[in-house]
PDB file of N, CA and C in Angstrom:
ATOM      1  N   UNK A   1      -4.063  -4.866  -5.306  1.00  0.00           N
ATOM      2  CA  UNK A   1      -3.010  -3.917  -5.004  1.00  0.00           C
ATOM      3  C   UNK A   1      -3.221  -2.693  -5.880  1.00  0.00           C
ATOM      4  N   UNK A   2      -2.896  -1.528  -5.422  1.00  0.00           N
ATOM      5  CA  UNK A   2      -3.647  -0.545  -5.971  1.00  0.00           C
ATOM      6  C   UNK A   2      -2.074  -0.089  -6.869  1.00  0.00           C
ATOM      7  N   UNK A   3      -2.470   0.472  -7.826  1.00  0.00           N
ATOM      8  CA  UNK A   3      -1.312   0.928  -9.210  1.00  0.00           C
ATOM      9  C   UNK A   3      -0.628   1.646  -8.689  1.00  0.00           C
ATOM     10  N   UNK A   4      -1.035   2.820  -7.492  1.00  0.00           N
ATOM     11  CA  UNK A   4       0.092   3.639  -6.961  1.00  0.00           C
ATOM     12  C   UNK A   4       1.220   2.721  -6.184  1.00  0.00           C
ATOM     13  N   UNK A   5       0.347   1.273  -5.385  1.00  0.00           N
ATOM     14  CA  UNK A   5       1.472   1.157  -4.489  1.00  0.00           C
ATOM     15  C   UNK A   5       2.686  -0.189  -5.663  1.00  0.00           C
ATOM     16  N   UNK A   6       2.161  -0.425  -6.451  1.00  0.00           N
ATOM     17  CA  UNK A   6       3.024  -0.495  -7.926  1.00  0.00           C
ATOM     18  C   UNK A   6       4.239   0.028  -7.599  1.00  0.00           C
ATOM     19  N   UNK A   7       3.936   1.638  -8.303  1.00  0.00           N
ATOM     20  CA  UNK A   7       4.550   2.531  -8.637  1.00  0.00           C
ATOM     21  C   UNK A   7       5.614   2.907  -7.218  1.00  0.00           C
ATOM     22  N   UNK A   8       5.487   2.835  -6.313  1.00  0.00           N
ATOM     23  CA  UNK A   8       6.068   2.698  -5.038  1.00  0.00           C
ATOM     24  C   UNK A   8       6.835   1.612  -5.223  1.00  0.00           C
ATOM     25  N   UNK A   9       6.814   0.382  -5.268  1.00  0.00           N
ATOM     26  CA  UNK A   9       7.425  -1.007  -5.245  1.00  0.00           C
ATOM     27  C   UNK A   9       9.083  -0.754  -6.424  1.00  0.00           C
ATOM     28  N   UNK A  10       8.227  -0.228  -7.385  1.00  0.00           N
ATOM     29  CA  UNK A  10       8.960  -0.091  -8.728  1.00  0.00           C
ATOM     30  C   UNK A  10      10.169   1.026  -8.068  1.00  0.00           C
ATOM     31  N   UNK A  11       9.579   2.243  -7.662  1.00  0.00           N
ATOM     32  CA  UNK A  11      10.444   3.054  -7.736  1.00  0.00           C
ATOM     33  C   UNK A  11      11.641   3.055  -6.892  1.00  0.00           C
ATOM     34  N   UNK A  12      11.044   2.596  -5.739  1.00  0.00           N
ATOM     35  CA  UNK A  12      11.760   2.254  -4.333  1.00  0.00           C
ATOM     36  C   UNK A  12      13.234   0.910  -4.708  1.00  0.00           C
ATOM     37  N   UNK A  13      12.396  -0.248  -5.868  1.00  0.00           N
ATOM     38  CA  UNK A  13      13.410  -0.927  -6.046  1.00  0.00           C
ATOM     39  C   UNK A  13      14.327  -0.186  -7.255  1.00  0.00           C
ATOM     40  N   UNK A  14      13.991   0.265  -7.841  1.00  0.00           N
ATOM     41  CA  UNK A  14      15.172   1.032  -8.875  1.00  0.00           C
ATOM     42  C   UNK A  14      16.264   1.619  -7.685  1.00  0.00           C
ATOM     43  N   UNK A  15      15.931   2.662  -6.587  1.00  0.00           N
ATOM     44  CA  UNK A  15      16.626   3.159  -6.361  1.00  0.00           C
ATOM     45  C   UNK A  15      17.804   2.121  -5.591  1.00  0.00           C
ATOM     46  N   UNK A  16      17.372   1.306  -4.876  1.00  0.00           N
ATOM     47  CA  UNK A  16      18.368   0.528  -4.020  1.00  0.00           C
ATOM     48  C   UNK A  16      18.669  -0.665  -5.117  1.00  0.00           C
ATOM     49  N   UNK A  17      18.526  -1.519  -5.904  1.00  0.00           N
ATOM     50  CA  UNK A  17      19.067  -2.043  -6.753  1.00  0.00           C
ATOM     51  C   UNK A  17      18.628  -1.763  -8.522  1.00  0.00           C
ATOM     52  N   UNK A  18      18.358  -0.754  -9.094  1.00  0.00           N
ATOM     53  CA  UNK A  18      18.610  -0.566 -10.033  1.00  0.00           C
ATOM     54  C   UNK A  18      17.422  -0.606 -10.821  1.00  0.00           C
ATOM     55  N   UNK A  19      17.238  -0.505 -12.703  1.00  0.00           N
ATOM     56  CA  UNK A  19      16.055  -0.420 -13.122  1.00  0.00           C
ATOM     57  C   UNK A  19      15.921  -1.519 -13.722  1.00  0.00           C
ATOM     58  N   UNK A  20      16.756  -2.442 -14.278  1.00  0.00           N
ATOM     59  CA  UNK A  20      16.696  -3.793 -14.396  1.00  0.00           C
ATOM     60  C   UNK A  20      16.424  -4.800 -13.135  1.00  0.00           C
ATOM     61  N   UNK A  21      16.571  -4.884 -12.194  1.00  0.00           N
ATOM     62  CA  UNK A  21      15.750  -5.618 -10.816  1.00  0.00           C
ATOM     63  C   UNK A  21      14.638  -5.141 -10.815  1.00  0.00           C
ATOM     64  N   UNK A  22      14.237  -3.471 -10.897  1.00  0.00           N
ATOM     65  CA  UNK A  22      13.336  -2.879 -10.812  1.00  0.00           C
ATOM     66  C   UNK A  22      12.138  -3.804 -11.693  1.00  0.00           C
ATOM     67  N   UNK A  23      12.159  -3.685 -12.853  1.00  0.00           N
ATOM     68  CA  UNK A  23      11.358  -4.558 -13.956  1.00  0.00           C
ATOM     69  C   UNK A  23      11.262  -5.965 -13.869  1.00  0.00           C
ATOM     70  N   UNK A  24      12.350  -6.354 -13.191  1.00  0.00           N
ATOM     71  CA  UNK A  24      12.018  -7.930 -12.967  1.00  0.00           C
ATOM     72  C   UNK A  24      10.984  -8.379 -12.090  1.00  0.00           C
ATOM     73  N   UNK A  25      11.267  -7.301 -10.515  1.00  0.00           N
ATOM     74  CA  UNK A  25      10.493  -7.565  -9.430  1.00  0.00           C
ATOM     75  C   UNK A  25       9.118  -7.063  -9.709  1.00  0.00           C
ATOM     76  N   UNK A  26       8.819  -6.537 -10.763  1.00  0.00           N
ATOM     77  CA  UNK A  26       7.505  -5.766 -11.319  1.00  0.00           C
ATOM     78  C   UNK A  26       7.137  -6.964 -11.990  1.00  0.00           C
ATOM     79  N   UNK A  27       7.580  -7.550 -12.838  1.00  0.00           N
ATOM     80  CA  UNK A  27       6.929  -8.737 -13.744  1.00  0.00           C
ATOM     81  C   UNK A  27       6.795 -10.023 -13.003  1.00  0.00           C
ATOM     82  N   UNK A  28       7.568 -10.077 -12.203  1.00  0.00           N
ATOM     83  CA  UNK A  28       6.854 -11.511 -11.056  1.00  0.00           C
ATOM     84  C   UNK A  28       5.793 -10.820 -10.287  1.00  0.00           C
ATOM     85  N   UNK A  29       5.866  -9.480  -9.986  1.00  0.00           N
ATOM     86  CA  UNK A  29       4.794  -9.634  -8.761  1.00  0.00           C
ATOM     87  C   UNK A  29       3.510  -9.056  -9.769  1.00  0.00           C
ATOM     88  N   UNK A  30       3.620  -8.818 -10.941  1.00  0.00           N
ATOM     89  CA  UNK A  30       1.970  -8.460 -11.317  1.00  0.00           C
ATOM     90  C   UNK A  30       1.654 -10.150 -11.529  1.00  0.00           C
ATOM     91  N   UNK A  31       1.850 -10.819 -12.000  1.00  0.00           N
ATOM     92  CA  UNK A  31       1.089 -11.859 -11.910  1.00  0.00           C
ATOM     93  C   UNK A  31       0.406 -12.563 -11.016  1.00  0.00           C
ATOM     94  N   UNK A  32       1.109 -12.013  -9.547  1.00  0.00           N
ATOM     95  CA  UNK A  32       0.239 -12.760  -8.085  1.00  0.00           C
ATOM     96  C   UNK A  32      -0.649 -11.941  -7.580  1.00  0.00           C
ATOM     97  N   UNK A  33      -0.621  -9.818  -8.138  1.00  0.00           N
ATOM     98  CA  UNK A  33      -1.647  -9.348  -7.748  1.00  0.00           C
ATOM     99  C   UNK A  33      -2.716  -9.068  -8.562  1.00  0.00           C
ATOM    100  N   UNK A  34      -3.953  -8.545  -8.339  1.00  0.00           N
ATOM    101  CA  UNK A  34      -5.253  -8.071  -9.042  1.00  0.00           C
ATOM    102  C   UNK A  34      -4.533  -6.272  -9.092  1.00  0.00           C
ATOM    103  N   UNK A  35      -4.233  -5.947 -10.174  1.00  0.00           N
ATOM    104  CA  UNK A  35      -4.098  -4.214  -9.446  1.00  0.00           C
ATOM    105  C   UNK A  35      -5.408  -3.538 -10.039  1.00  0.00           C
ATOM    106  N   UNK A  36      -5.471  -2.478  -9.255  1.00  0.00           N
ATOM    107  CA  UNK A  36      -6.708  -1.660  -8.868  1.00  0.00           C
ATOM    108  C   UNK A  36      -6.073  -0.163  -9.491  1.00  0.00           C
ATOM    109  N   UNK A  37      -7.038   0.220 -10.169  1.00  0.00           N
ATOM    110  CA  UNK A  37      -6.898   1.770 -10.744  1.00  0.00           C
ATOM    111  C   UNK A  37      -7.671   2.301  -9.565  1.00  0.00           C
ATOM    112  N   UNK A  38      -7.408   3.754  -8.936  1.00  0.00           N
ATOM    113  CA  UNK A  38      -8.328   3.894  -7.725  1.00  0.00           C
ATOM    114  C   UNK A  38      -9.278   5.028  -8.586  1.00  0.00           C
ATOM    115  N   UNK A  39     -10.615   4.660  -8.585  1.00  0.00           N
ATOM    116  CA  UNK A  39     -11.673   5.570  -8.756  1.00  0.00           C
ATOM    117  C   UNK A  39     -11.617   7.030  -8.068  1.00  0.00           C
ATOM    118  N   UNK A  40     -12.670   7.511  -7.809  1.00  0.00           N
ATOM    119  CA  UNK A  40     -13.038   8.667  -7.055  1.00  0.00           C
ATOM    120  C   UNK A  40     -13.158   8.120  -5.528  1.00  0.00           C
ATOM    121  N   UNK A  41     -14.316   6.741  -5.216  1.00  0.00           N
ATOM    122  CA  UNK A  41     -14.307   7.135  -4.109  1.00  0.00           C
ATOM    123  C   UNK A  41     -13.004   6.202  -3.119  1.00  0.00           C
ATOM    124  N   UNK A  42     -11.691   5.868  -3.989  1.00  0.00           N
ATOM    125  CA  UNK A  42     -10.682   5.590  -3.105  1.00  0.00           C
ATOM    126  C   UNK A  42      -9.866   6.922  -2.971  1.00  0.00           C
ATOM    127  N   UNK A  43      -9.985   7.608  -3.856  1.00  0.00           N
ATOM    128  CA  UNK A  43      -9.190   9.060  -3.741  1.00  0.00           C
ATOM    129  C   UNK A  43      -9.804   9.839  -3.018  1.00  0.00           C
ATOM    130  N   UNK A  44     -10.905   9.660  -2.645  1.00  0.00           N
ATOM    131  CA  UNK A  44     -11.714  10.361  -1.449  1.00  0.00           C
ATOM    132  C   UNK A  44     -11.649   9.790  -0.221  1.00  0.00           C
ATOM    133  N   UNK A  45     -11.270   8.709   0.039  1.00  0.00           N
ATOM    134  CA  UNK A  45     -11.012   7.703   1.249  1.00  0.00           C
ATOM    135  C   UNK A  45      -9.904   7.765   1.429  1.00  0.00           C
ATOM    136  N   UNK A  46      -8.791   7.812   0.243  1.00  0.00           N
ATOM    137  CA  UNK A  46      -6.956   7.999   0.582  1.00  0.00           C
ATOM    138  C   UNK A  46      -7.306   9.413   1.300  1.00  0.00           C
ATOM    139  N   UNK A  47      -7.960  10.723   0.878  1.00  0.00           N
ATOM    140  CA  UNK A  47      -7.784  12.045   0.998  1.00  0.00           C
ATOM    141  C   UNK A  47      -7.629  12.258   2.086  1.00  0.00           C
ATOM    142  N   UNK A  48      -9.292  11.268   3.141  1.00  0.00           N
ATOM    143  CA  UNK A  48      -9.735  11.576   4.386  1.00  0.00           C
ATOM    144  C   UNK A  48      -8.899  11.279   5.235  1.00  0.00           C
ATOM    145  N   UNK A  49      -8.415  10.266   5.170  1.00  0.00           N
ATOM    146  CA  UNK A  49      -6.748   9.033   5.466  1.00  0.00           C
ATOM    147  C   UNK A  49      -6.066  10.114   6.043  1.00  0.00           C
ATOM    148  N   UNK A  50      -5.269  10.796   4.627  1.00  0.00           N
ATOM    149  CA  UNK A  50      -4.403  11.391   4.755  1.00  0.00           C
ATOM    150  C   UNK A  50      -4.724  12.863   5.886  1.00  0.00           C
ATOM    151  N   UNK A  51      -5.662  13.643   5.723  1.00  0.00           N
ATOM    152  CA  UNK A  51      -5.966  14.843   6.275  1.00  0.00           C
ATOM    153  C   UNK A  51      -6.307  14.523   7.806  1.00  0.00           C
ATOM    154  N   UNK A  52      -6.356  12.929   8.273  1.00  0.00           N
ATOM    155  CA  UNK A  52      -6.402  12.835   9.590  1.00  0.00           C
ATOM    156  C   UNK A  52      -5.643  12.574  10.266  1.00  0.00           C
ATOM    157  N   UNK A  53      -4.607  11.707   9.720  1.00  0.00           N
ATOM    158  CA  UNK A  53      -3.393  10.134   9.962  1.00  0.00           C
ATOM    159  C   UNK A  53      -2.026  11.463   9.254  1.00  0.00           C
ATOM    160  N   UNK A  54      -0.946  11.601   9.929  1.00  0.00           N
ATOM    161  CA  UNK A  54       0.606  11.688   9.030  1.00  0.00           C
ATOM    162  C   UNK A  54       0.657  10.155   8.586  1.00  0.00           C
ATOM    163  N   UNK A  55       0.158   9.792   7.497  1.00  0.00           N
ATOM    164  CA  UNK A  55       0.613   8.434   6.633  1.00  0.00           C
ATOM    165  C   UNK A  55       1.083   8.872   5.376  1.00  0.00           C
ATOM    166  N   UNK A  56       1.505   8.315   4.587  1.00  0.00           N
ATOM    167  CA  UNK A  56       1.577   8.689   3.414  1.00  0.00           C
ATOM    168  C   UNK A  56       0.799   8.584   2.199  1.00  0.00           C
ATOM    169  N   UNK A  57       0.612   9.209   1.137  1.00  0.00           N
ATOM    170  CA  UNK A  57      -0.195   8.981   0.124  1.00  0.00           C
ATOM    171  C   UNK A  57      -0.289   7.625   0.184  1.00  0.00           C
ATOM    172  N   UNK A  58       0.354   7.024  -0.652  1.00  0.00           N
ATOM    173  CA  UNK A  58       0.403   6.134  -1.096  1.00  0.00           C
ATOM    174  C   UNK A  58      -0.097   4.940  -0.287  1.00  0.00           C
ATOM    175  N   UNK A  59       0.212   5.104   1.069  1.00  0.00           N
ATOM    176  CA  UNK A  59      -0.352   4.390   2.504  1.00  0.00           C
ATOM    177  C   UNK A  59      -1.333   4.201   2.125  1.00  0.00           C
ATOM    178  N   UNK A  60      -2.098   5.652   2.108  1.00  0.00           N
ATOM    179  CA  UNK A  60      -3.496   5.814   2.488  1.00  0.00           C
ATOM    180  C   UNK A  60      -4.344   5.157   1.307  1.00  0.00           C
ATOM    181  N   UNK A  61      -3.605   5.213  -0.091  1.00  0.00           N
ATOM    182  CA  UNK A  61      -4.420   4.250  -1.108  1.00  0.00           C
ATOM    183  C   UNK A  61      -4.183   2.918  -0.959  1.00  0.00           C
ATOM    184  N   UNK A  62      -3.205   2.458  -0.188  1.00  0.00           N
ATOM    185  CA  UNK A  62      -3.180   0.833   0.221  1.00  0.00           C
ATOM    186  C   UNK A  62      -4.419   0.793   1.380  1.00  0.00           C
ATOM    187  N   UNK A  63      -4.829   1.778   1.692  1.00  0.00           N
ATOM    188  CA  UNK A  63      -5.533   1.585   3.493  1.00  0.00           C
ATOM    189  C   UNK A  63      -7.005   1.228   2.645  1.00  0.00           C
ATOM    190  N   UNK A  64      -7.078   2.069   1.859  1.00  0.00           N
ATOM    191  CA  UNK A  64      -8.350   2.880   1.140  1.00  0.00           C
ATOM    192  C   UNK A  64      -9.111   1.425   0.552  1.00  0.00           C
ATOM    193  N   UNK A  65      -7.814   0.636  -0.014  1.00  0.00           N
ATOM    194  CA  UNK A  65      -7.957  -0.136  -0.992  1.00  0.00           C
ATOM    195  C   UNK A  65      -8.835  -1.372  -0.516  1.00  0.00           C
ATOM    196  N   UNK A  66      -7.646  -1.821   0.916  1.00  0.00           N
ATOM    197  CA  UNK A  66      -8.152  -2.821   1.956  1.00  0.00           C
ATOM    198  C   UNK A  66      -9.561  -2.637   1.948  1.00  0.00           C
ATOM    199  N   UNK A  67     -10.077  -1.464   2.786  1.00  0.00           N
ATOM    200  CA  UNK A  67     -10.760  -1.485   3.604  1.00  0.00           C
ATOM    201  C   UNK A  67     -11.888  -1.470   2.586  1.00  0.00           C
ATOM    202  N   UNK A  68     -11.905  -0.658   1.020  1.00  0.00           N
ATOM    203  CA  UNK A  68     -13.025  -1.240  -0.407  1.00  0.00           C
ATOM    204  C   UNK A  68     -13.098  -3.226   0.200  1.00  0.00           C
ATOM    205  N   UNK A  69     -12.142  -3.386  -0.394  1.00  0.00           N
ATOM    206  CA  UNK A  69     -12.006  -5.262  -0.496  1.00  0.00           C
ATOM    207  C   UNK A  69     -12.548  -5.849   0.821  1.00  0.00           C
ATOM    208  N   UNK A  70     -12.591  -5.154   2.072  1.00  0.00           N
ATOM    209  CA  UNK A  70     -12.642  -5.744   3.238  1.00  0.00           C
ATOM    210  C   UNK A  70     -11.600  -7.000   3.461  1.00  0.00           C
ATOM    211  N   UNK A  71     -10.924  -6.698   2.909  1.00  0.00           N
ATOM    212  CA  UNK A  71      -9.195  -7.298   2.975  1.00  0.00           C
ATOM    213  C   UNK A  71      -8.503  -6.731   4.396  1.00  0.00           C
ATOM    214  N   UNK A  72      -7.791  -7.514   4.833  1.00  0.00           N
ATOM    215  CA  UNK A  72      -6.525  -7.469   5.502  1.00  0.00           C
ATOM    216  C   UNK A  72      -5.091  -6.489   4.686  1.00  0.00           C
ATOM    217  N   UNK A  73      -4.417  -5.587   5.662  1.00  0.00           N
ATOM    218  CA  UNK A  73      -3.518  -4.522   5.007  1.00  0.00           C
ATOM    219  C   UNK A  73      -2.374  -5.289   5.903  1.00  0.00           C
ATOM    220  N   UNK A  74      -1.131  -5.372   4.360  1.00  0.00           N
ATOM    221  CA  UNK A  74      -0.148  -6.705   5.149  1.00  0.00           C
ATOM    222  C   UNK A  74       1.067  -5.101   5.043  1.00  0.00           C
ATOM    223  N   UNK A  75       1.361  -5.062   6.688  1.00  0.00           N
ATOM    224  CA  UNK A  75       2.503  -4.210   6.007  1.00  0.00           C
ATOM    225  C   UNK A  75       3.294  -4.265   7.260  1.00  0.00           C
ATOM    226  N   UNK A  76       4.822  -3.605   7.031  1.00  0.00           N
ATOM    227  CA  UNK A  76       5.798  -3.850   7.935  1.00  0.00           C
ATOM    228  C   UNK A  76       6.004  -2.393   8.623  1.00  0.00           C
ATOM    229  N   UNK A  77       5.199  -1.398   7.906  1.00  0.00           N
ATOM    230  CA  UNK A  77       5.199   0.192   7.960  1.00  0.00           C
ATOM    231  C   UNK A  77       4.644   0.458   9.387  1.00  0.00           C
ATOM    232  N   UNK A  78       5.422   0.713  10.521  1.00  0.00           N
ATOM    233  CA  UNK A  78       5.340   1.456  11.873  1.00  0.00           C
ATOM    234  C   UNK A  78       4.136   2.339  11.563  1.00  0.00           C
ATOM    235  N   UNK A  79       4.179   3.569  10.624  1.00  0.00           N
ATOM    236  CA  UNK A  79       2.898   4.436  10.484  1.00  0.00           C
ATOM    237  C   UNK A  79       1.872   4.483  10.190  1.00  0.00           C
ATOM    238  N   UNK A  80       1.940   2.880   9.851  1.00  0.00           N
ATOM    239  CA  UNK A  80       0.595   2.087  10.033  1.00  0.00           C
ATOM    240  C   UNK A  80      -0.118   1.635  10.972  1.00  0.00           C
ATOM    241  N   UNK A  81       1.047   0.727  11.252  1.00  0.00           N
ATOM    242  CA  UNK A  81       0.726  -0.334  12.219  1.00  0.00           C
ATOM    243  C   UNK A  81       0.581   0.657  13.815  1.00  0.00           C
ATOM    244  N   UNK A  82       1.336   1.770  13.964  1.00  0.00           N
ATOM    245  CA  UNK A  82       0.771   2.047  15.041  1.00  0.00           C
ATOM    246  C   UNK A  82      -0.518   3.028  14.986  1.00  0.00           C
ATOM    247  N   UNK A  83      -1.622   2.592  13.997  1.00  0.00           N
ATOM    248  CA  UNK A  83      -2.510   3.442  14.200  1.00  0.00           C
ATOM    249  C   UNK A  83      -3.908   2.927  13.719  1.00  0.00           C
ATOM    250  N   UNK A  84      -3.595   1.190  14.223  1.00  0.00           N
ATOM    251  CA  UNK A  84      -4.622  -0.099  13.442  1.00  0.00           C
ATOM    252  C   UNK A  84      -5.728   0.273  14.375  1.00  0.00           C
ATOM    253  N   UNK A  85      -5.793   0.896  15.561  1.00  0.00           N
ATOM    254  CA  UNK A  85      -7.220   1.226  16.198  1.00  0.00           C
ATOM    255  C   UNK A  85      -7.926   2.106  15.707  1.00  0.00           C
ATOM    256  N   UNK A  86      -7.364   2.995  14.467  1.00  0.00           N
ATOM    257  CA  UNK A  86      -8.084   4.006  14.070  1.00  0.00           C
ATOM    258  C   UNK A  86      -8.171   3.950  12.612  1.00  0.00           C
ATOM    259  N   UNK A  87      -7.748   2.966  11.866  1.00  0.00           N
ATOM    260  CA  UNK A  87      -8.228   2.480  10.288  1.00  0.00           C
ATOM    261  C   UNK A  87      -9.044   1.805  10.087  1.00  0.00           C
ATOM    262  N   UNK A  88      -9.878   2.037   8.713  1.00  0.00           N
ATOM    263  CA  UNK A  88     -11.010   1.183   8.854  1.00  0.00           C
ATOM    264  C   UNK A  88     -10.690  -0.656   7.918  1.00  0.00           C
ATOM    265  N   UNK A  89      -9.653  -0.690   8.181  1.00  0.00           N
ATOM    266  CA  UNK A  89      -9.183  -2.103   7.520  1.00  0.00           C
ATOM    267  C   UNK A  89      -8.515  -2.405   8.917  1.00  0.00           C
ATOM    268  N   UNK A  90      -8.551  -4.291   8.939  1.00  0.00           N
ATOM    269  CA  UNK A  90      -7.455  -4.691   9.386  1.00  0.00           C
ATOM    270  C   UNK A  90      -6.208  -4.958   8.916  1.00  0.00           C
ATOM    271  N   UNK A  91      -5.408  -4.765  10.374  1.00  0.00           N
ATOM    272  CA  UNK A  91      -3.942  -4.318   9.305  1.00  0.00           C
ATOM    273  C   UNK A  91      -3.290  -5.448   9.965  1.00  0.00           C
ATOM    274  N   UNK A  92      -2.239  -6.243   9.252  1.00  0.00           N
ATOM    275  CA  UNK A  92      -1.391  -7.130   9.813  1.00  0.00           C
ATOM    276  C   UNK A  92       0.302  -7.135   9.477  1.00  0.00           C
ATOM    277  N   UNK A  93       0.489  -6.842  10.640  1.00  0.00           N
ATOM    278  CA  UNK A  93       1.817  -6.567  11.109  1.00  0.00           C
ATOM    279  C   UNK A  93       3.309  -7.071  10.424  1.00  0.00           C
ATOM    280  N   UNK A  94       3.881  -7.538   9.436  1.00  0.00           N
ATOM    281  CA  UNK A  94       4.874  -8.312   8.889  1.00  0.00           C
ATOM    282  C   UNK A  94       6.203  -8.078   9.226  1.00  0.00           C
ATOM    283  N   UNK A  95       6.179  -7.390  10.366  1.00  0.00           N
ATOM    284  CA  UNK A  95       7.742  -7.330  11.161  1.00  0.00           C
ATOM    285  C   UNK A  95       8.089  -8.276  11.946  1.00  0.00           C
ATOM    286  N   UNK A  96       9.372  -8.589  11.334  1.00  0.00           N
ATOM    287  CA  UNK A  96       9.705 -10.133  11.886  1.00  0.00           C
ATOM    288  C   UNK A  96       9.865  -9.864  13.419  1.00  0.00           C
ATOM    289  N   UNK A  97       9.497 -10.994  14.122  1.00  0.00           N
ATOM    290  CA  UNK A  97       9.726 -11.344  15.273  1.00  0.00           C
ATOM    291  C   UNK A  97       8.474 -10.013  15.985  1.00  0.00           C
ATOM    292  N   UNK A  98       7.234 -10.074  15.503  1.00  0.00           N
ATOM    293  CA  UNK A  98       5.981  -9.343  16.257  1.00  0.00           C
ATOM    294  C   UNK A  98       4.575  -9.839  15.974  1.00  0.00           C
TER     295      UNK A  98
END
């Protein structure tokens, strides 16, 4: 998991429950991921992402990340998922009931 989408997880939970959940849900989930500092050539792969796809940064370093690992991209994000014919990772869908 790449450190930006961290920093996403973190920030997103502060705002809807606070900065104490925030830190909790940060300290259970680094222990189940590997996180990834992104080099040059994921910031050159988020860049291309981004300047082709409306995704978001941060998307595009989860896309970037996958598709380094030749990993599967687990996400529930519509602006993803509707555009799995044209990323170079596979992406899998986590919206319930699809």
């Amino acid at each position: 998991m790449s450190w930006i989408n961290l920093v996403e997880v973190h920030y997103r939970t502060i705002r809807d429950h606070g900065r104490q959940e925030a830190d909790q849900v940060l300290a259970a989930l680094r222990p189940l991921v590997t996180e990834s500092l992104p080099g040059i050539a994921a910031m050159r792969s988020a860049s291309t992402l981004m300047a082709e796809h409306p995704i978001a940064l941060a998307d595009c370093f989860a896309i970037a990340l996958a598709a380094e690992e030749r990993a599967a991209l687990l996400t529930g994000d519509p602006e993803i998922i509707d555009r799995t014919d044209q990323l170079p990772c596979k992406v899998v869908d986590l919206r319930a009931g699809r």
